[in-house]
N, C-alpha and C. Protein backbone atom coordinates (compact mmCIF):
# COMPACT_ATOMS: atom_id res chain seq x y z
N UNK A 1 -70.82 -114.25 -127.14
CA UNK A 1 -69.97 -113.11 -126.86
C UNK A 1 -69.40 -112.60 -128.19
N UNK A 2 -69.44 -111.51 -128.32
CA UNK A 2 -68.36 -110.75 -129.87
C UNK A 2 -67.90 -109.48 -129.45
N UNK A 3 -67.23 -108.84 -130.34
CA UNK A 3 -66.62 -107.94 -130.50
C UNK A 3 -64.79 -108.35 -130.30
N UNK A 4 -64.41 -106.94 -130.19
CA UNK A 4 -62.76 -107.11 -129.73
C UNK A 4 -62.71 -107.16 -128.64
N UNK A 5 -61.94 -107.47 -127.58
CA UNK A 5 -61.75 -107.86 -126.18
C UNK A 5 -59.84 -107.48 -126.04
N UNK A 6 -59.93 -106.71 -124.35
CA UNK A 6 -58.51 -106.30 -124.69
C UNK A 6 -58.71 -106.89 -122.75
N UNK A 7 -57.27 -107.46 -122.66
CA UNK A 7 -57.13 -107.88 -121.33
C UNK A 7 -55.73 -108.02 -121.14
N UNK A 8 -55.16 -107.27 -120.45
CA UNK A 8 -53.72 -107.71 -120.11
C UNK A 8 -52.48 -107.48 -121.46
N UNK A 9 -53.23 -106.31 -122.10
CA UNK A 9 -52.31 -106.53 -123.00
C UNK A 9 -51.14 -105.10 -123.14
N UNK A 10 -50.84 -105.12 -121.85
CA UNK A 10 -49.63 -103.68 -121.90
C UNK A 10 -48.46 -104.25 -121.26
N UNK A 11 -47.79 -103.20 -121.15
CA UNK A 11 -46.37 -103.65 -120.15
C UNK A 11 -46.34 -102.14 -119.75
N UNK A 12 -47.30 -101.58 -118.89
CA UNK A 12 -47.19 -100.64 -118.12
C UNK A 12 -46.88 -99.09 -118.71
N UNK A 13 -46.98 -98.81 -120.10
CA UNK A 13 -46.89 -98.20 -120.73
C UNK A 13 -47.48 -98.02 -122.25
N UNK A 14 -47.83 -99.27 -122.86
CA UNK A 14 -48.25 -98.95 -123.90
C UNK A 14 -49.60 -100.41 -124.15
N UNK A 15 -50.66 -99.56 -123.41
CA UNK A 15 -51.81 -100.55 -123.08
C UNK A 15 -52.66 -100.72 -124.37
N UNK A 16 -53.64 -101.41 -124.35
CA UNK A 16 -54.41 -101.95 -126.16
C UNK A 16 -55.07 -100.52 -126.40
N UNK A 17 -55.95 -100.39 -127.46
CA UNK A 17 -56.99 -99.59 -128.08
C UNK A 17 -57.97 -100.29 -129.54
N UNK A 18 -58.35 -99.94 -129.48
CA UNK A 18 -58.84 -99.39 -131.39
C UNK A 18 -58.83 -98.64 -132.21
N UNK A 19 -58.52 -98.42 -132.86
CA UNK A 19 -58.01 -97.09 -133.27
C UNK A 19 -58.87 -97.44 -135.41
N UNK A 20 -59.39 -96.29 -135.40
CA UNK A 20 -60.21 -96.08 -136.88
C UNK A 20 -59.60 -95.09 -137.42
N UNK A 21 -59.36 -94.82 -138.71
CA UNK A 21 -58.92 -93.57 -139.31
C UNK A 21 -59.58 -93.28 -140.47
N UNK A 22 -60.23 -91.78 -140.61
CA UNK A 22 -61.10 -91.44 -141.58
C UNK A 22 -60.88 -90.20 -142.62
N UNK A 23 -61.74 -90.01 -143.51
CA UNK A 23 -61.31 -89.39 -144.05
C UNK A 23 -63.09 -88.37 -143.97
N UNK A 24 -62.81 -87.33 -143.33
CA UNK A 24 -64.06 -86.37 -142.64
C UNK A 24 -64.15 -85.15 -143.80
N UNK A 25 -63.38 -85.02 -145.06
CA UNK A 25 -63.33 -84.07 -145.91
C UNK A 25 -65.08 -84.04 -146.66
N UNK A 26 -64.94 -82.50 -146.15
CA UNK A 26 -66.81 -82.20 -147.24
C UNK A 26 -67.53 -82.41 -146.23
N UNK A 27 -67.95 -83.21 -144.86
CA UNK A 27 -69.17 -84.19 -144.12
C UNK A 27 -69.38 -82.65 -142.97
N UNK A 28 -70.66 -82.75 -142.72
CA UNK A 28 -70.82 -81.26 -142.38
C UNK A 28 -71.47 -82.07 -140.94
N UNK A 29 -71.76 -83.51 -140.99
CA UNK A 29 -72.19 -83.73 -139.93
C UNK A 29 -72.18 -85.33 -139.98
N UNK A 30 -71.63 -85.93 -138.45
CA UNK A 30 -71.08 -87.72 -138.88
C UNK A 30 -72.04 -87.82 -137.18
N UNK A 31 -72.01 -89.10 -137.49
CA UNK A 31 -72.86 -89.76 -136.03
C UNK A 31 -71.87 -91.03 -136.01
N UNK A 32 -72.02 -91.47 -134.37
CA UNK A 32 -70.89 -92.84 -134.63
C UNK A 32 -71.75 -93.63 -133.51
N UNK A 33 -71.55 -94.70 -133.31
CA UNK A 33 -72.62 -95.39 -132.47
C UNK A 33 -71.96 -97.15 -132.11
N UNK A 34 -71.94 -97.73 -131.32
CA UNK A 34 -70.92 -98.66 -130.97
C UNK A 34 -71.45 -99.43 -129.56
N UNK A 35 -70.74 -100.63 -129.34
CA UNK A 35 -71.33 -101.19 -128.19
C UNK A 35 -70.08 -101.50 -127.33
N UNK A 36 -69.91 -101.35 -125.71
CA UNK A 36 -68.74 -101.44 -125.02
C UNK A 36 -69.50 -102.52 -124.00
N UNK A 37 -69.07 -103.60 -123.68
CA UNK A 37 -69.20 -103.81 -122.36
C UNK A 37 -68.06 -104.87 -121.66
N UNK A 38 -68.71 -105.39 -120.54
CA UNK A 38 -68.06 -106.28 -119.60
C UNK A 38 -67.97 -107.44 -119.89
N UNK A 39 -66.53 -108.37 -119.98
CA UNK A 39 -66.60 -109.71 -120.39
C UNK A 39 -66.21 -110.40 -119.06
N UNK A 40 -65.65 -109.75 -118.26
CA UNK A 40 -64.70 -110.34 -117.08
C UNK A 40 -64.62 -108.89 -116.01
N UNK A 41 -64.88 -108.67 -114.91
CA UNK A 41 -64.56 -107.22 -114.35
C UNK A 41 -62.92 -107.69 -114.00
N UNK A 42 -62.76 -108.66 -113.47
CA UNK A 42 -61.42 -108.68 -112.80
C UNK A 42 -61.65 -107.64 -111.45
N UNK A 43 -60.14 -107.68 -110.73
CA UNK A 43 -59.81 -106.89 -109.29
C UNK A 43 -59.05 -105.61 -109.70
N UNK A 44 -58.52 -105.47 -111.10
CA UNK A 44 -58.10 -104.34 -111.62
C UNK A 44 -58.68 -103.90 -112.47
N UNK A 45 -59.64 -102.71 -112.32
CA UNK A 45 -61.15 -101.88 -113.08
C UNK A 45 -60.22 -101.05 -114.54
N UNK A 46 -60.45 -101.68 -115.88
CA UNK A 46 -60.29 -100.96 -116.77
C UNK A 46 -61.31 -100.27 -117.69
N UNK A 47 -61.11 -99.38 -118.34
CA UNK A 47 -62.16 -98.44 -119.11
C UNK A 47 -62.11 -98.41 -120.66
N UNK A 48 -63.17 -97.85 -121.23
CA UNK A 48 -62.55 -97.80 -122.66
C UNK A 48 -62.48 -95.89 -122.48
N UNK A 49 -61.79 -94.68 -123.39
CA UNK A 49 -62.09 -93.79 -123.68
C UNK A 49 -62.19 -93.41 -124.48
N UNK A 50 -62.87 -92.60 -126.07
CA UNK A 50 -62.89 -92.57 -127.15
C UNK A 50 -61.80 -91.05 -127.21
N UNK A 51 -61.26 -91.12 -127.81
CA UNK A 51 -60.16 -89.88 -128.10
C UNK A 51 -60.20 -89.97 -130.03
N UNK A 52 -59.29 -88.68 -130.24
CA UNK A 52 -59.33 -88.46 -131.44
C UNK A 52 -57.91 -87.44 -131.67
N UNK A 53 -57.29 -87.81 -132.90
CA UNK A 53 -56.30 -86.60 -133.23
C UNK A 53 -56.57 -86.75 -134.58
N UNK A 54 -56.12 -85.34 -135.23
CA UNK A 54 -56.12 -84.88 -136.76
C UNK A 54 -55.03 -85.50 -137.14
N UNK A 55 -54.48 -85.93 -138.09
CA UNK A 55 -53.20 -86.19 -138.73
C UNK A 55 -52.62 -87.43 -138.01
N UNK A 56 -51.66 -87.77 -138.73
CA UNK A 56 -51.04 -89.56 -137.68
C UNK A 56 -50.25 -89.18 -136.22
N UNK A 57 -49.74 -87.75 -136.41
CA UNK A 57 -48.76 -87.58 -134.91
C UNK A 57 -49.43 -86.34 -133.84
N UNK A 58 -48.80 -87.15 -133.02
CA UNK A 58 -49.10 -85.82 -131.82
C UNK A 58 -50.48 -86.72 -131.00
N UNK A 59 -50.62 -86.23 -129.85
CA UNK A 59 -50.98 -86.59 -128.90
C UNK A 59 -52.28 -86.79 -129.28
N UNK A 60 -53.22 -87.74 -128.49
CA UNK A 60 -54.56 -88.28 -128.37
C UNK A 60 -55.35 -86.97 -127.34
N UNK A 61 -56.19 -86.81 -128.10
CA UNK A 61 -57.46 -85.38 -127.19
C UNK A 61 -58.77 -86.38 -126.80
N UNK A 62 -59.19 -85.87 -125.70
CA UNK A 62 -60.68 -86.69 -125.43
C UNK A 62 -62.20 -86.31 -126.60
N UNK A 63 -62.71 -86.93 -127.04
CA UNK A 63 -63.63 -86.89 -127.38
C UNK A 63 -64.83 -86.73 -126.31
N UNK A 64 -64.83 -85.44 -126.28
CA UNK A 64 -66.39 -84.31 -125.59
C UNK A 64 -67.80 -84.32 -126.43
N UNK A 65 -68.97 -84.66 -125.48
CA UNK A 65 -69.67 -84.94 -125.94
C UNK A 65 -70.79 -84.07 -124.88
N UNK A 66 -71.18 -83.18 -125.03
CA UNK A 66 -71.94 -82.09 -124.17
C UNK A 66 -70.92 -82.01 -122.53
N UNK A 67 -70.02 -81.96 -123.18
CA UNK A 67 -68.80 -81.52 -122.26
C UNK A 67 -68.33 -82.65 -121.16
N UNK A 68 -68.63 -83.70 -121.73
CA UNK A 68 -68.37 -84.89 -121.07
C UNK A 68 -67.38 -85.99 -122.13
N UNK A 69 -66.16 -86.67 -121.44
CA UNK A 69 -65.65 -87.29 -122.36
C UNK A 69 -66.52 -88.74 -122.21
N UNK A 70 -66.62 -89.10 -123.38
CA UNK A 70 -67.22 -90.54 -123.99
C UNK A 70 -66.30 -92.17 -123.48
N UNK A 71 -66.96 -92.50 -122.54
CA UNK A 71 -66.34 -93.36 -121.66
C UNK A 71 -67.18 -94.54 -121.26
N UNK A 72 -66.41 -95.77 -121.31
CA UNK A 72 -67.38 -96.97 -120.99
C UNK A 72 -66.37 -97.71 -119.77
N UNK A 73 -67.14 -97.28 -117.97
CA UNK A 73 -66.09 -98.22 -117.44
C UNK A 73 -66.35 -99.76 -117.19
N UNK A 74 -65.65 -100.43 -117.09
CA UNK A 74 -65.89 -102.16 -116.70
C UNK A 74 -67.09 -102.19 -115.55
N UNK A 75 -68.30 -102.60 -115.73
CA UNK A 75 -69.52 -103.38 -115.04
C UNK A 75 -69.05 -104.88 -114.75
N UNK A 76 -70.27 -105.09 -114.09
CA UNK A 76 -70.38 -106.35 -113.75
C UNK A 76 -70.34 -106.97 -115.18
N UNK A 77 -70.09 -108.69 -114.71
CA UNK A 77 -69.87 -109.42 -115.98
C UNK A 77 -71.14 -109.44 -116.57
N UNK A 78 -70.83 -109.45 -117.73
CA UNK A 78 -71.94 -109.51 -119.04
C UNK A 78 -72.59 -108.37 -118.96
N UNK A 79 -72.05 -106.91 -118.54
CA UNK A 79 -73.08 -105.75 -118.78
C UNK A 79 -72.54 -105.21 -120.14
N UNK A 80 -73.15 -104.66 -120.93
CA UNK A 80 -73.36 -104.09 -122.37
C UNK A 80 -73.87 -102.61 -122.15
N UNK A 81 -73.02 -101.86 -122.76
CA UNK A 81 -73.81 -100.22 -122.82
C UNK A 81 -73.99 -100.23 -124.40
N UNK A 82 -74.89 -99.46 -124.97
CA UNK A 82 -74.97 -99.00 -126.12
C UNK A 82 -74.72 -97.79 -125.99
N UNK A 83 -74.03 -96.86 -127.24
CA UNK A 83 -73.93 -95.84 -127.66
C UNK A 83 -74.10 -95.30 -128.67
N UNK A 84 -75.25 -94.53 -128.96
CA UNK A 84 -75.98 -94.64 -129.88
C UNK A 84 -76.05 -93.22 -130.93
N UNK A 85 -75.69 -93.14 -131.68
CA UNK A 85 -75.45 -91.90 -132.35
C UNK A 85 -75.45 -90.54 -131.65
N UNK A 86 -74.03 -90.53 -130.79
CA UNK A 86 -73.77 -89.62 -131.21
C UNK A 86 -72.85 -88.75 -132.01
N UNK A 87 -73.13 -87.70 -132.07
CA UNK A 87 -73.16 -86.70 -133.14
C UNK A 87 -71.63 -86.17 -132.86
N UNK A 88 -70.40 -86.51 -133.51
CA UNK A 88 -69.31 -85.79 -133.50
C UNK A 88 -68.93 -84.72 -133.50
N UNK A 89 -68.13 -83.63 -132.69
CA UNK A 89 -68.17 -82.03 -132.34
C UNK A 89 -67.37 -82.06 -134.01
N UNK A 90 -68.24 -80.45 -134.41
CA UNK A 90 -67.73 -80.58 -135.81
C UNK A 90 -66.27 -79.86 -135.57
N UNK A 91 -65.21 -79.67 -134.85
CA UNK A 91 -63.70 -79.50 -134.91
C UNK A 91 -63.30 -80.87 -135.79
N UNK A 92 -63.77 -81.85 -135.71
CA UNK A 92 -63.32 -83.01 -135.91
C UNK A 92 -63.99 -83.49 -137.17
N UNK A 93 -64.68 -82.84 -138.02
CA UNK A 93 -65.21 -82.70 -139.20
C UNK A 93 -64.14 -82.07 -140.58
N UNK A 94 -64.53 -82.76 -141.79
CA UNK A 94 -63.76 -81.69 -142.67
C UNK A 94 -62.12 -81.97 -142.78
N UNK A 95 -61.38 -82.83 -142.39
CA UNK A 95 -60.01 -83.27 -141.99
C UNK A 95 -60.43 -84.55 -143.39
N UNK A 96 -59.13 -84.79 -143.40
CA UNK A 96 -58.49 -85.84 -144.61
C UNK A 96 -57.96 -87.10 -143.89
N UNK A 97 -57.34 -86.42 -142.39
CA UNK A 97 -57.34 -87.83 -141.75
C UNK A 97 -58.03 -87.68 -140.11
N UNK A 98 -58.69 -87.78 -139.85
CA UNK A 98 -59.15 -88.22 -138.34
C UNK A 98 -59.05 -89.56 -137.85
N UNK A 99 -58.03 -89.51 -137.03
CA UNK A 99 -58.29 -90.63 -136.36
C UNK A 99 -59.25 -90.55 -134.67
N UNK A 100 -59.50 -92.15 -134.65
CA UNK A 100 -60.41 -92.21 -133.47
C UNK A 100 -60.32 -93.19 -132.67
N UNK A 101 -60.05 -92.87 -131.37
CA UNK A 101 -59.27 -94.22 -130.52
C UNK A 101 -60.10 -94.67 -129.56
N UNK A 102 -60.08 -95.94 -129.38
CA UNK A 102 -60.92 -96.13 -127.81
C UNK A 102 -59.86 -96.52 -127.40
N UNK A 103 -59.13 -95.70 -126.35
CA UNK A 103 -58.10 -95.93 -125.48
C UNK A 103 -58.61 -97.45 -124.07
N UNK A 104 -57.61 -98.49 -124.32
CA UNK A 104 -58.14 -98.89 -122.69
C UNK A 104 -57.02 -98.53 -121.28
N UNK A 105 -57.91 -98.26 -120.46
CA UNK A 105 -57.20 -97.91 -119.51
C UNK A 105 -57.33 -98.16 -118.28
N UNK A 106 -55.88 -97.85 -117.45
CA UNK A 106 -56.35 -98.15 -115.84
C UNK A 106 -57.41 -97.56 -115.26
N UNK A 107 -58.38 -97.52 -114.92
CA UNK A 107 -59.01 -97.11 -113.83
C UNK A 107 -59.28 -96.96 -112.30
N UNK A 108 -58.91 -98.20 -111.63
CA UNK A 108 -59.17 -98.40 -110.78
C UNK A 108 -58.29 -99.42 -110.16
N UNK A 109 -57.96 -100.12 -108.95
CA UNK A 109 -57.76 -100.83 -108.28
C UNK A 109 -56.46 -101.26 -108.12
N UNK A 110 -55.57 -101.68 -107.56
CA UNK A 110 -54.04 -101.86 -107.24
C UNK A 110 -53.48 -103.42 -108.19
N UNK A 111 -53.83 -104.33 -107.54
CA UNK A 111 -52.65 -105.42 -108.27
C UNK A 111 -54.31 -106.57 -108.50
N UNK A 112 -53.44 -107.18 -109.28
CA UNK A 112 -54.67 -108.47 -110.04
C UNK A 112 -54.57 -108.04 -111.50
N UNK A 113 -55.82 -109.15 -111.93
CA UNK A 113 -55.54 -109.09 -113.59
C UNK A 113 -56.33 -108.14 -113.74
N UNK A 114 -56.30 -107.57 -114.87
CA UNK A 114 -57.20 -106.59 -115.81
C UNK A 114 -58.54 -106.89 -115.90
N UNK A 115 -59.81 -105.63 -116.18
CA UNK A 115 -60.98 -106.30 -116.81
C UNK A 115 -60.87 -106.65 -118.46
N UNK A 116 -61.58 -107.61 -118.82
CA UNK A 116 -61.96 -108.12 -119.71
C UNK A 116 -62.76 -106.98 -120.64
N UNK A 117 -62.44 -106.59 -121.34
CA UNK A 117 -63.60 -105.35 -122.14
C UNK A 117 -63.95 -105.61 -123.31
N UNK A 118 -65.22 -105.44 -124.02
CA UNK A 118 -65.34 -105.71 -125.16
C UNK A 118 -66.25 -104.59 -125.83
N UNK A 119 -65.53 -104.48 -127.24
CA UNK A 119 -66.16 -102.74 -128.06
C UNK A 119 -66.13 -103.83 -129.60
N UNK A 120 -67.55 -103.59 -129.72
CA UNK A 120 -68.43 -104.28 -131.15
C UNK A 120 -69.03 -103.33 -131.53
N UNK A 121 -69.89 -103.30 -132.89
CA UNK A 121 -70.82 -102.62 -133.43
C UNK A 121 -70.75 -101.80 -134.08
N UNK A 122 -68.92 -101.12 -134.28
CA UNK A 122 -69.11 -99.07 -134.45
C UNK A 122 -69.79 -99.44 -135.66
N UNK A 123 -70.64 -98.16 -135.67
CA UNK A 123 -71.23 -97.92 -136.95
C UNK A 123 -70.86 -96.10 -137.23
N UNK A 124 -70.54 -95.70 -138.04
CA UNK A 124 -70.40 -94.88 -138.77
C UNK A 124 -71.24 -93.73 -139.59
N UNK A 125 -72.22 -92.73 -139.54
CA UNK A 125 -72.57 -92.55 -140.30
C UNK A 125 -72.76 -91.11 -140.39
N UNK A 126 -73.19 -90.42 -142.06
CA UNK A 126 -72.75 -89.18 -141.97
C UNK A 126 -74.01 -88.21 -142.69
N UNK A 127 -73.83 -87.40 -142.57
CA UNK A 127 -75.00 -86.28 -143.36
C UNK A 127 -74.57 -85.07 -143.71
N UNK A 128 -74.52 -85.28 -145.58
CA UNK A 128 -74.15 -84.19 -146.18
C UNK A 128 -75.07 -83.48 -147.08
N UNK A 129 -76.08 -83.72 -146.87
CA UNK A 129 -77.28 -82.86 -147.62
C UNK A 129 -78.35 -82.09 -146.66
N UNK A 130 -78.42 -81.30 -147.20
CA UNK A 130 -79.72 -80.23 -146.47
C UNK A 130 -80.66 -80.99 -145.87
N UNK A 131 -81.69 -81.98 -146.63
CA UNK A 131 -82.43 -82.88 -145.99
C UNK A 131 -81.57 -83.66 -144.82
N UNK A 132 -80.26 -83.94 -144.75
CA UNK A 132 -79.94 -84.18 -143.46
C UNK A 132 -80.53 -85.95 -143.34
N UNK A 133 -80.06 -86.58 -144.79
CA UNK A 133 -80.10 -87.80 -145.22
C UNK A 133 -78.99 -88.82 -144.57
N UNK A 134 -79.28 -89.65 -143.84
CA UNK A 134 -77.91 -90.45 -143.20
C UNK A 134 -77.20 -91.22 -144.29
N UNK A 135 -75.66 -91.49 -144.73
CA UNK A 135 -74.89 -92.83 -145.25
C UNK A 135 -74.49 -92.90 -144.69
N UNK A 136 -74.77 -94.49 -144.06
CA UNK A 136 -73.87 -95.18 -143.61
C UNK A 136 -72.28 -95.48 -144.74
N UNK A 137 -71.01 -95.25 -143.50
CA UNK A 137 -70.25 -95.24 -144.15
C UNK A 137 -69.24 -96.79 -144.25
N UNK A 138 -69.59 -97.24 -143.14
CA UNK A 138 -69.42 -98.75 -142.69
C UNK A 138 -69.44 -99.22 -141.43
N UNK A 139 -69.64 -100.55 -141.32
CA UNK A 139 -69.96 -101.21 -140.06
C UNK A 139 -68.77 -102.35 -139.47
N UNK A 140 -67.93 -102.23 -138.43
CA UNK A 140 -68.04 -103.52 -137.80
C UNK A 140 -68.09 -104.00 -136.96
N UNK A 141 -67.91 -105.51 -137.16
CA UNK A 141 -68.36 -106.41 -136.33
C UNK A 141 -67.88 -107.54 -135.98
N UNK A 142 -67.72 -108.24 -135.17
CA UNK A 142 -66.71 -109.31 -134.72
C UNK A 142 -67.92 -110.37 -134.53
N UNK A 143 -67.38 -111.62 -135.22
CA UNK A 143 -68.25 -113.07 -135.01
C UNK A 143 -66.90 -113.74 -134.93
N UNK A 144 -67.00 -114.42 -133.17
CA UNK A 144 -65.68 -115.86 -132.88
C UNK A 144 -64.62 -115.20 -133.26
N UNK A 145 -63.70 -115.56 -134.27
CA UNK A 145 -62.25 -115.23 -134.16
C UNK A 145 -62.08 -113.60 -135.82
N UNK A 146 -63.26 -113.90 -136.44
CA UNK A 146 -63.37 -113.24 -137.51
C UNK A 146 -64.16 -111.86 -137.33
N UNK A 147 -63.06 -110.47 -137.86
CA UNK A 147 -63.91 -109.35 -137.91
C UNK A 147 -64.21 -109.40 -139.56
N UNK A 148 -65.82 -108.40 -139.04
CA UNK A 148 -66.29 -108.54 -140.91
C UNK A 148 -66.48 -106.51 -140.79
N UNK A 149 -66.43 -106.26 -142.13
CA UNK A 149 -66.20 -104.86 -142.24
C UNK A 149 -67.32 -104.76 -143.39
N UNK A 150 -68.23 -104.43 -143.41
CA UNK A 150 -69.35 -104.23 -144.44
C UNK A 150 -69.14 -102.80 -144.79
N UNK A 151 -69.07 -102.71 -146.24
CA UNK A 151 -68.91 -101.47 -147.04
C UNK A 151 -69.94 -100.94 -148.05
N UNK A 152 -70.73 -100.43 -147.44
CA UNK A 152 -71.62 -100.12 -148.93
C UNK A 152 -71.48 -99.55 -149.93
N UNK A 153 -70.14 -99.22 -149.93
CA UNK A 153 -69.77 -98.63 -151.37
C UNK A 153 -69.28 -99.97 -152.65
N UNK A 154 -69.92 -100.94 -151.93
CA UNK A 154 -69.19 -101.99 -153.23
C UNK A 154 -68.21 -102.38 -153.23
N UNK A 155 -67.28 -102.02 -152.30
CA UNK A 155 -65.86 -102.36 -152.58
C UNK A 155 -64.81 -101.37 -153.05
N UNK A 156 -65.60 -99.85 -153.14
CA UNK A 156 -64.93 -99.42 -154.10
C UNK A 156 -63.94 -97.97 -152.86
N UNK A 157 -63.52 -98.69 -151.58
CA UNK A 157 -62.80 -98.54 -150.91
C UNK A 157 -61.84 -98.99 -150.68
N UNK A 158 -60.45 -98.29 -149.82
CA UNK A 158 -59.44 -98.93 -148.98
C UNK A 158 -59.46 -99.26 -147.72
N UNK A 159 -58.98 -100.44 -147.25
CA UNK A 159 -59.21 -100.92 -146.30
C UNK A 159 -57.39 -101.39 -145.61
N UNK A 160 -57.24 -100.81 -144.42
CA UNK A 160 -56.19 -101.09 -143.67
C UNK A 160 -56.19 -101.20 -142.35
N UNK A 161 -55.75 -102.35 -141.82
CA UNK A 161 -55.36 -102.31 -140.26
C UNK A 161 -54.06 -102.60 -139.89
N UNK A 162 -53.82 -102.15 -138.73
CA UNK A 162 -52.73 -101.34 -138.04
C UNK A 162 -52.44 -102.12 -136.94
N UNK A 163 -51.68 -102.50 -136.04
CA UNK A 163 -51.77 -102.81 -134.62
C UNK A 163 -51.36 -101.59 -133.94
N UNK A 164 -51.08 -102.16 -132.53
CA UNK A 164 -51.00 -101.22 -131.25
C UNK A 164 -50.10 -100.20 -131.63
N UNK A 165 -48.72 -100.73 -132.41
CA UNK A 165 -47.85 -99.49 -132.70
C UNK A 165 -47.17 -99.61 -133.78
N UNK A 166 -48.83 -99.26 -134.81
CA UNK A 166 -48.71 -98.43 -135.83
C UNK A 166 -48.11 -99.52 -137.60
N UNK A 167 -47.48 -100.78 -136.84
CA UNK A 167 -47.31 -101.34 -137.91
C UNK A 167 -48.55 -102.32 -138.90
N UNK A 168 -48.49 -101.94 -140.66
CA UNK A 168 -49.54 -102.57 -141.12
C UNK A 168 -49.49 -103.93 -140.93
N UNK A 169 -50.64 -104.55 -140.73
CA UNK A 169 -51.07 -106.03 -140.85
C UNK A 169 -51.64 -106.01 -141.86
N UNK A 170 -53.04 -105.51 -142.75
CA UNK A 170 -53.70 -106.19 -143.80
C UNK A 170 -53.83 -105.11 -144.25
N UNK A 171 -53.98 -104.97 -145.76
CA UNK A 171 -54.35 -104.25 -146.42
C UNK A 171 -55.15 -104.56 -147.53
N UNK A 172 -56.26 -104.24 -148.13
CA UNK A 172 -56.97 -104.50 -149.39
C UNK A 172 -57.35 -103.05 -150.03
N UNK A 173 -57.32 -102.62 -151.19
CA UNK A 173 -57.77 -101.84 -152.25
C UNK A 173 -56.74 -101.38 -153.30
């Protein structure tokens, strides 16, 4: 089993996510691609939703994707969806900060525990030349208790994570 896994972790108001923040300045065209599935359904059906806002404040918008928001709900145990490049609406291109959330959420069902959900894999990647050449911009990935963040720029990035609300945990660059 890998990735992040979110279960039971709200108090009725301020439930888990993931949340990425980028920097979309110049990229005329980004692809993002990621894996969601089922670790546990549980009797209370939760979802992931991918949302996005410009800048750090103000409300979360759905991420539309041929006019459909980008959504993974809880399957049976051990089901896996892939999501596989797609192609980000360019509103959300060209920004200094984009952020990008996989919201989890209620979906379904009255009282019991939560589903078990798990989101591995995002991959990142973008095309800024005419030939329409992919860089990858980074990958991650969760093995057991350790996430790994592969950078192909060498290192010669910043790297920060955040929890649920907003305060830093790690920082490197």
């Amino acid at each position: 089993m890998g990735g992040v896994s979110f279960l039971n972790t709200g108090r009725d108001r301020d439930l888990g996510g993931a949340l990425v923040a980028l920097n979309t300045s110049g990229q005329s065209q980004m692809h993002l691609s990621f894996l969601a599935g089922t670790m546990l359904r549980n009797s209370r059906i939760y979802a992931f939703r991918l949302q996005y806002r410009i800048g750090t404040e103000g409300t979360f918008n759905n991420v539309l994707i041929n006019g459909q928001p980008v959504e993974y709900i809880a399957g049976v145990d051990g089901d896996v969806m892939s999501f596989e490049n797609l192609v980000l609406p360019p509103a959300l291109l060209d920004h200094e900060n984009l952020q990008l959330l996989w919201r989890y959420y209620h979906y379904s069902g009255e009282s019991g525990a939560r589903s078990m959900l798990r989101l591995d894999a995002i991959v990142l990647t973008s095309s800024t030349s005419i030939e329409d050449q992919k860089e990858e911009l980074f990958r991650v990935f969760v093995s057991g208790n350790n996430i790994h963040i592969d950078n192909p720029f060498g290192g010669n990035g910043d790297l920060a994570i955040f929890n649920t609300m907003g305060q830093l945990v790690f920082s490197k660059g």
